[in-house]
Protein backbone atom coordinates (compact mmCIF):
# COMPACT_ATOMS: atom_id res chain seq x y z
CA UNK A 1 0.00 0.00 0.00
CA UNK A 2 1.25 3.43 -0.98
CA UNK A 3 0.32 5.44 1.43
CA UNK A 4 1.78 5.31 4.83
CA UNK A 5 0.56 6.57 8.36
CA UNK A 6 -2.65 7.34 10.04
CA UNK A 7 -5.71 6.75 7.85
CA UNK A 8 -8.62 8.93 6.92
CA UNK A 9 -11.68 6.88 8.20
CA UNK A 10 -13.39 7.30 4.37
CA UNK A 11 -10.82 5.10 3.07
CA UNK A 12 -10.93 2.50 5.87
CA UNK A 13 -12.35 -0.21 3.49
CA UNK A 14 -10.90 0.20 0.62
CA UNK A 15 -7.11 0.32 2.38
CA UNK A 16 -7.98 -2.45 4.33
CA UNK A 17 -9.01 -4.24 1.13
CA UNK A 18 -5.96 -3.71 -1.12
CA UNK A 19 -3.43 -5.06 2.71
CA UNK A 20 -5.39 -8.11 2.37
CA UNK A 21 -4.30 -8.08 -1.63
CA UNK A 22 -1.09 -6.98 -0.55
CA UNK A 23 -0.41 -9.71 2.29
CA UNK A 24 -2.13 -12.65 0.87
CA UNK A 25 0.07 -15.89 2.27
CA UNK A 26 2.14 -14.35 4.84
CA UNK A 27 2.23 -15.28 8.24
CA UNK A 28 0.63 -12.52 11.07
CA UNK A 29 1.28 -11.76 14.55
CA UNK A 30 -1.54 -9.74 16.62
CA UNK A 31 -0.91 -8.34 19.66
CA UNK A 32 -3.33 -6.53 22.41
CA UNK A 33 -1.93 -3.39 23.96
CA UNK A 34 -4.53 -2.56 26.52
CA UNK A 35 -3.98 -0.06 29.04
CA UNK A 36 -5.12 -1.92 32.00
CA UNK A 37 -4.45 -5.47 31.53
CA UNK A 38 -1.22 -5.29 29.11
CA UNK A 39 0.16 -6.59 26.87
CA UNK A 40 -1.29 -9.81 25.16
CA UNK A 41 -0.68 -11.87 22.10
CA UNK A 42 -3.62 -13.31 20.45
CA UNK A 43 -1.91 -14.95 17.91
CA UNK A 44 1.57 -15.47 16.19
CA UNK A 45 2.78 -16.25 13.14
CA UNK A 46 -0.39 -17.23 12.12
CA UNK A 47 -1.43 -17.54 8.12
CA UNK A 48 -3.05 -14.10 7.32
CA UNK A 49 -6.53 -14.95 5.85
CA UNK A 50 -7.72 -10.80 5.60
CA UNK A 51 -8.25 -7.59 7.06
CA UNK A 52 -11.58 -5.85 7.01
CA UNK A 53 -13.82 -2.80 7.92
CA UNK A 54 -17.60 -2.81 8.38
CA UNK A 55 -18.79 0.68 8.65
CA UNK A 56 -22.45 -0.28 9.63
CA UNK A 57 -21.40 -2.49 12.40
CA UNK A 58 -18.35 0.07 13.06
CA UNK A 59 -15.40 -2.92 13.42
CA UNK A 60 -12.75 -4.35 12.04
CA UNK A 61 -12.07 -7.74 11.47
CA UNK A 62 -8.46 -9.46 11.11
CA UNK A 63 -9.22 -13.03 10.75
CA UNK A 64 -5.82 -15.33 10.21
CA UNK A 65 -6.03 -19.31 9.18
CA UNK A 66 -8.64 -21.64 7.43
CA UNK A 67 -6.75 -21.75 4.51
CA UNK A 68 -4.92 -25.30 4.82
CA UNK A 69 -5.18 -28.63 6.87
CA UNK A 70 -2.36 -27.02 9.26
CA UNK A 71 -4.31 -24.13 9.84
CA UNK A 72 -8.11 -25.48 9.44
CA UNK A 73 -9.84 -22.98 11.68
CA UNK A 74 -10.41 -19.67 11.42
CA UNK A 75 -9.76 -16.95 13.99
CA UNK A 76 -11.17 -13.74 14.18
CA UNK A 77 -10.35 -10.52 15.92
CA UNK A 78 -12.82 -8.22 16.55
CA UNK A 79 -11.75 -4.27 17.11
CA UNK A 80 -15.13 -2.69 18.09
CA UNK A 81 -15.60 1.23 17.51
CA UNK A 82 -12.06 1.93 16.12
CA UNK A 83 -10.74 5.63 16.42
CA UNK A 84 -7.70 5.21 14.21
CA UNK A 85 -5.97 2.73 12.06
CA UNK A 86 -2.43 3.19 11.43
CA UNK A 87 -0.01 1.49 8.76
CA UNK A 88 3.56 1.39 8.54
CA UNK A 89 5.27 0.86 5.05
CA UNK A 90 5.15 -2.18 3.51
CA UNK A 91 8.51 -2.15 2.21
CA UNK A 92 9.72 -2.38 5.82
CA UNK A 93 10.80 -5.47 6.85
CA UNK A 94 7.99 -6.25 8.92
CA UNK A 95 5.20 -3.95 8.21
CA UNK A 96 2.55 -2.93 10.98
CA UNK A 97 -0.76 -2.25 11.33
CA UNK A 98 -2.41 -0.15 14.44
CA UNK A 99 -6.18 -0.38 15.18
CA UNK A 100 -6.85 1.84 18.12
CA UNK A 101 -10.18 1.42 19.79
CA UNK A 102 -12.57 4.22 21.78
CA UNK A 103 -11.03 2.90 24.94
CA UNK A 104 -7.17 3.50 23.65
CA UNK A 105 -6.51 -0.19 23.57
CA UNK A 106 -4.00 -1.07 20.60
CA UNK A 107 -3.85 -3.72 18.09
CA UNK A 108 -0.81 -4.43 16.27
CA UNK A 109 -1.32 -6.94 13.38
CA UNK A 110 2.19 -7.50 12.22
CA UNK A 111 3.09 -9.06 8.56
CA UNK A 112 5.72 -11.35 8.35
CA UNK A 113 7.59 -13.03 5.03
CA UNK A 114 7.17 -16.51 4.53
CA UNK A 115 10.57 -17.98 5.69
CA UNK A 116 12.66 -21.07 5.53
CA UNK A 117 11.59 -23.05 8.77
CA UNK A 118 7.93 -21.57 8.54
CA UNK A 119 6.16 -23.46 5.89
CA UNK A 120 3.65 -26.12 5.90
């Protein structure tokens, strides 16, 4: 994705659309930065499956898995209400995204390369 940093809320969708396109078959990490209880990891190196905004239901879905026999299930993280989404460059080596929620809890969904030692 060309454009880097916080994102206007309008193009919430469609960004989040063209990182799924972007990210397709790399392995995730997403990890819960909340203010009062810490930090938590939800899941790691996981298979990315896609990234998502519903503007009706205000939330943003980041669901990784259900794409092999390794990986059957899907999981699903929910980000209710989000304030801001942020997104580092891709052509870092591990790119970053940033959900922040009405209650300033963070969620980083970080992108990783498939690598030797990582496959199915």
């Amino acid at each position: 994705m060309a454009d880097t940093g916080t994102l206007d809320r309008r193009t919430w969708q469609t960004a989040l659309d063209e990182i799924t396109q972007e990210h397709e078959g790399e392995l995730v990490t997403i990890e819960i930065l909340d203010p009062e209880i810490g930090h938590q990891h939800e899941a790691e190196r996981l298979p990315f499956a896609y990234e998502a905004y519903d503007p009706k239901d205000d939330v943003v879905v980041v669901a990784v898995g259900g794409q092999s026999s390794r990986y059957p299930v899907v999981l699903r993280h929910m980000v209710q209400n989000p304030r801001e989404i942020d997104v580092a460059p891709s052509d870092i080596a591990e790119p970053t995204i940033r959900i922040v929620d009405k209650d300033g809890t963070a969620t980083l969904i970080t992108f990783y390369r498939e690598q030797s030692g990582t496959g199915s």
